[in-house]
Protein backbone atom coordinates (compact mmCIF):
# COMPACT_ATOMS: atom_id res chain seq x y z
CA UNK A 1 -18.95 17.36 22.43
CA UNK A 2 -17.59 13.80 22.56
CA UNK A 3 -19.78 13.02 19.19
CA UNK A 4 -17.57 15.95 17.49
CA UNK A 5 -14.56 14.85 18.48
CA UNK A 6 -14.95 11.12 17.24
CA UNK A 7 -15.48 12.14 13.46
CA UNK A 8 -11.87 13.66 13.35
CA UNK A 9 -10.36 10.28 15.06
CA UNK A 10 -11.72 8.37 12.02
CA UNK A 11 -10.93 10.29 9.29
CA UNK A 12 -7.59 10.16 10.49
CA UNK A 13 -7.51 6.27 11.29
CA UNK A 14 -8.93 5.81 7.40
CA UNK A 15 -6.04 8.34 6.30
CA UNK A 16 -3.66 6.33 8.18
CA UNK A 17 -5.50 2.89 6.29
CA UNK A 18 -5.22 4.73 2.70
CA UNK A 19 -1.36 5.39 3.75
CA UNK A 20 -1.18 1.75 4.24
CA UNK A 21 -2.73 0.60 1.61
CA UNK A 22 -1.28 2.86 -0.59
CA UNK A 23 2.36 1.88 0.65
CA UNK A 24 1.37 -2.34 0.54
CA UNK A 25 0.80 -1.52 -2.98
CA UNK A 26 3.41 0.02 -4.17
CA UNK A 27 5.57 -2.29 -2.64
CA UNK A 28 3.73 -5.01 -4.06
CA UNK A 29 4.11 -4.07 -7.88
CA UNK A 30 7.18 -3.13 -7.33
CA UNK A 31 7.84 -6.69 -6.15
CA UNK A 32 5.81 -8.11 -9.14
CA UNK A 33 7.67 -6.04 -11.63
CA UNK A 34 11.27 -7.78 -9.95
CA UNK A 35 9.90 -10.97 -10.01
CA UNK A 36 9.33 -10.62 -13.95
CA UNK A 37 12.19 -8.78 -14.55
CA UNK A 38 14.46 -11.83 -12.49
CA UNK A 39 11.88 -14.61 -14.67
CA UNK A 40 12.74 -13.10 -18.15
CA UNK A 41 16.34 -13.01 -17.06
CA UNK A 42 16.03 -16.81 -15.86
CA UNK A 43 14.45 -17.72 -19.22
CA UNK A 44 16.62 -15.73 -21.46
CA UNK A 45 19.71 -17.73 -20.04
C-alpha cells in the first residue's frame, strides 16, 4: 500500500516544481522585457 501512495506524493511535488518554474519564468521575462524597455529609454535620452 505504501508503494501506491508514494506515486501521488511525486506527481504532486513535480506539479508544485512546474508551478515554480513556471512562475520564476514569467517573472524573469517580465524582468528582461523592463530592463530593455528602461535601456532604450536610457539611450533614447
Amino acid at each position: 500500500m505504501s508503494t501506491k501512495r508514494k506515486p501521488p506524493t511525486l506527481q504532486q511535488k513535480k506539479e508544485d516544481v512546474n508551478r515554480k518554474a513556471i512562475l520564476w519564468v514569467g517573472v524573469s521575462l517580465s524582468l528582461l522585457v523592463l530592463l530593455i524597455i528602461v535601456l532604450l529609454i536610457v539611450a533614447g535620452n
